[in-house]
N, C-alpha and C. Protein backbone atom coordinates (compact mmCIF):
# COMPACT_ATOMS: atom_id res chain seq x y z
N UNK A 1 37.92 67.84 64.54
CA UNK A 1 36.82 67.26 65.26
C UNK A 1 36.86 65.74 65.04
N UNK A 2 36.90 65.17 65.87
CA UNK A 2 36.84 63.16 66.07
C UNK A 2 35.29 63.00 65.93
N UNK A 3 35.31 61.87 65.79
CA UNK A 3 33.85 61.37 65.55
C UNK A 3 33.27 61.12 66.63
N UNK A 4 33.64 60.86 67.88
CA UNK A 4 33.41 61.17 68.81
C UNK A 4 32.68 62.43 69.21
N UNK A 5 33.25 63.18 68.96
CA UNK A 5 32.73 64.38 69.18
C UNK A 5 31.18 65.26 68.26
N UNK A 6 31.33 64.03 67.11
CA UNK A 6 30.80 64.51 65.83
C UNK A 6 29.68 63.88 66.84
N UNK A 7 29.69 62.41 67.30
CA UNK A 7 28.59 61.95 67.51
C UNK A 7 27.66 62.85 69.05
N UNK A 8 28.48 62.94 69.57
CA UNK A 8 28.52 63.81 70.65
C UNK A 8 27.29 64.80 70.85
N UNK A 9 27.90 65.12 69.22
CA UNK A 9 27.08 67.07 69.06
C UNK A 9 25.68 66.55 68.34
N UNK A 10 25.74 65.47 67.50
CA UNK A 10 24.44 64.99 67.14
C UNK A 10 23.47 64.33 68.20
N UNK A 11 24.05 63.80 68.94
CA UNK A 11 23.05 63.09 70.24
C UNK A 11 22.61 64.35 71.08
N UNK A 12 23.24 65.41 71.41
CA UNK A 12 23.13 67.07 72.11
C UNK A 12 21.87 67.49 71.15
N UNK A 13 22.13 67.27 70.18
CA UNK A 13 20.97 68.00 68.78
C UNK A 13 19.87 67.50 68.85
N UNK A 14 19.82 65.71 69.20
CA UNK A 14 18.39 64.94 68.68
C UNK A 14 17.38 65.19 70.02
N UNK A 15 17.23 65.53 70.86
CA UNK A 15 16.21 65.71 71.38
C UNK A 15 15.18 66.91 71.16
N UNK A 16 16.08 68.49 71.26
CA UNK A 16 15.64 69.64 70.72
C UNK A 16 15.31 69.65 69.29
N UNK A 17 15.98 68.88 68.38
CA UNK A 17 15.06 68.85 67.08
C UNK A 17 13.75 67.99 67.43
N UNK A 18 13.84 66.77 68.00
CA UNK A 18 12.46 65.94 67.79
C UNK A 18 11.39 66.46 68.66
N UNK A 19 12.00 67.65 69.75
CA UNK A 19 10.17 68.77 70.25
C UNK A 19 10.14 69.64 68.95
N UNK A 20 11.35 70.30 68.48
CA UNK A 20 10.96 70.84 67.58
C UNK A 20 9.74 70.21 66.34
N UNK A 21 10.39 69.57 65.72
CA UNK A 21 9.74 68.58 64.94
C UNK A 21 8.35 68.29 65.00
N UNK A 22 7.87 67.39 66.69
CA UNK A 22 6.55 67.53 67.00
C UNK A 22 5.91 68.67 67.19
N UNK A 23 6.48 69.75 67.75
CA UNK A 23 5.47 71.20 68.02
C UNK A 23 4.88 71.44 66.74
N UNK A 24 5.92 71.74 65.46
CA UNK A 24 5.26 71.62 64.28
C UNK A 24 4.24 70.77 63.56
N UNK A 25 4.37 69.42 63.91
CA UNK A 25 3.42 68.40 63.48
C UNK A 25 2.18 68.60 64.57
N UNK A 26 2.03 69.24 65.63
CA UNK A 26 1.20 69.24 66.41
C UNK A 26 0.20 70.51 65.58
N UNK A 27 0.73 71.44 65.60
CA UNK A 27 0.53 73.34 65.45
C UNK A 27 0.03 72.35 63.86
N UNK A 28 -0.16 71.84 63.23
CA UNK A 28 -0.20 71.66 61.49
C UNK A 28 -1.62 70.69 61.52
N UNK A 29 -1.60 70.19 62.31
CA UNK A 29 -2.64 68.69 62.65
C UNK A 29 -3.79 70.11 63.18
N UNK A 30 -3.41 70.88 64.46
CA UNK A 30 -4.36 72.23 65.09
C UNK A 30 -5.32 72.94 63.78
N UNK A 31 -3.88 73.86 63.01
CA UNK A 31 -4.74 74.30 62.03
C UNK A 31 -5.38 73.87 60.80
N UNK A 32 -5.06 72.37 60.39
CA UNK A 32 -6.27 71.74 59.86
C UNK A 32 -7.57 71.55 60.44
N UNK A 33 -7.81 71.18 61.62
CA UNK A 33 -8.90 71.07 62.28
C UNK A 33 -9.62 72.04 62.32
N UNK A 34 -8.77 73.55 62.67
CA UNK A 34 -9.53 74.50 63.20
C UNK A 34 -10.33 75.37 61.66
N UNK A 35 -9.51 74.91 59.82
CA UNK A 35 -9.95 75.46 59.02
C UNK A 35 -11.14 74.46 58.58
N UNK A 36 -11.30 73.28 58.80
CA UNK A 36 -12.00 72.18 58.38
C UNK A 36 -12.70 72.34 59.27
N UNK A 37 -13.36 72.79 60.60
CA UNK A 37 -14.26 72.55 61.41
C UNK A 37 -14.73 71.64 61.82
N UNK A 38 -15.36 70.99 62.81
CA UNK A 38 -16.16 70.31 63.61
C UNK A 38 -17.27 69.96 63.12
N UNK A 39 -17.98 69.26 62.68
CA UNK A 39 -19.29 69.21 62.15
C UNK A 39 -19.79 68.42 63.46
N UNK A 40 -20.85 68.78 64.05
CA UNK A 40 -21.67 68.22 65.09
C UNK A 40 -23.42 68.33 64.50
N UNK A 41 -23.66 67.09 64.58
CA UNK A 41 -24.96 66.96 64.38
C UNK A 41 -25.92 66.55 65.63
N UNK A 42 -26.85 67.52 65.37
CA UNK A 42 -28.00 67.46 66.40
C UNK A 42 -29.50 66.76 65.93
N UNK A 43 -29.41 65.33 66.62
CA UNK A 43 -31.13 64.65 66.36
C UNK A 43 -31.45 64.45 67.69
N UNK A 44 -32.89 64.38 67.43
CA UNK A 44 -33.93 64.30 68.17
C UNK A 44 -35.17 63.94 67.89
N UNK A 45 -35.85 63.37 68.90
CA UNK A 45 -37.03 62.74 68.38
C UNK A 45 -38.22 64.05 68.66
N UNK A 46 -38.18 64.72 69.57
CA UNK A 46 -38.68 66.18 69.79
C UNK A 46 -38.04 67.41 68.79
N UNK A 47 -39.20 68.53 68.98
CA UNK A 47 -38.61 69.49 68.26
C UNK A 47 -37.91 69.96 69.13
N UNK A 48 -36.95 70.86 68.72
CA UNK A 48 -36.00 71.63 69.49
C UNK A 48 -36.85 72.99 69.62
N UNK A 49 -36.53 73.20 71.05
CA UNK A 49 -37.09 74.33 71.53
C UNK A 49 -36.28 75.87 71.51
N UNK A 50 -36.48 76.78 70.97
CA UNK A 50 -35.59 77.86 71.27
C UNK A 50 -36.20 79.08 71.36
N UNK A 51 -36.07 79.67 72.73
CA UNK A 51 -36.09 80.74 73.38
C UNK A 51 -35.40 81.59 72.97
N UNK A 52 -36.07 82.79 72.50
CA UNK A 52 -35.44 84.15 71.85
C UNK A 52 -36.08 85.91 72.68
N UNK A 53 -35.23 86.87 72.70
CA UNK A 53 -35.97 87.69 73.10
C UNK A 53 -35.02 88.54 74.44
N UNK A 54 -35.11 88.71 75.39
CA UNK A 54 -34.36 89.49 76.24
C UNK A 54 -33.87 88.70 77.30
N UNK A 55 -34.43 87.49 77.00
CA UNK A 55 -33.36 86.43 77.70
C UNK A 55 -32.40 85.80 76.72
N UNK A 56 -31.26 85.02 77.34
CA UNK A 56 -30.16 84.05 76.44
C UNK A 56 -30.87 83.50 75.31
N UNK A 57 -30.10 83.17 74.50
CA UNK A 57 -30.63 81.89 73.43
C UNK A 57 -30.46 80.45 74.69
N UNK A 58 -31.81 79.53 73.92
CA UNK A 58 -31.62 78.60 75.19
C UNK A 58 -32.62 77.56 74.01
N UNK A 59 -31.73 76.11 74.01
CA UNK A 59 -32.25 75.09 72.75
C UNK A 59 -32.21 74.35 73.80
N UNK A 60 -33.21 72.77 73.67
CA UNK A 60 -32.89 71.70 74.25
C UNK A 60 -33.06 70.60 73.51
N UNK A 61 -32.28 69.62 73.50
CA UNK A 61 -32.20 68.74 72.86
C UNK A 61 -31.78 67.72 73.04
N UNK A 62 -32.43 66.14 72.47
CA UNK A 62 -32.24 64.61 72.85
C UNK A 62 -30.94 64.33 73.24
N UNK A 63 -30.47 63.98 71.87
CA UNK A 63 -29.07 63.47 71.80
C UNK A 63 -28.26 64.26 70.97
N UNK A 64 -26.97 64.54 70.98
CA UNK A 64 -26.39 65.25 70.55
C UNK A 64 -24.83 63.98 69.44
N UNK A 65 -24.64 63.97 68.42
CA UNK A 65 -23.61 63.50 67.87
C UNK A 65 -22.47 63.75 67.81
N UNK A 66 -21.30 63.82 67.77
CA UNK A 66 -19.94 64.34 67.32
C UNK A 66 -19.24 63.79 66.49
């Protein structure tokens, strides 16, 4: 094998490793988020209203944070 060829088979290689590469860094970044959760905080200058009973749950509220 010439180096040519060596280089060849490595330039053929570097694209499919670097999706590889990111899918993993993507999928790793996902399930941190998804074990650490979201914390969303809810204020308001009103109370929050919530409807219970044989209808939906149903809240309303000012402003919402993320």
């Amino acid at each position: 094998m010439t180096m040519a060829d060596l280089t060849a088979l490595l330039m053929a290689l570097l694209w499919p490793g670097a999706l590889v590469i990111s899918v993993l860094a993507i999928s790793r970044t996902l399930i941190v988020v998804a074990r650490s959760g979201i914390r969303v905080e809810i204020f308001t200058r009103q109370p929050i209203l919530i409807g219970t009973g044989r209808a939906p749950l149903r809240a309303e509220v000012g402003k919402v944070r993320i």
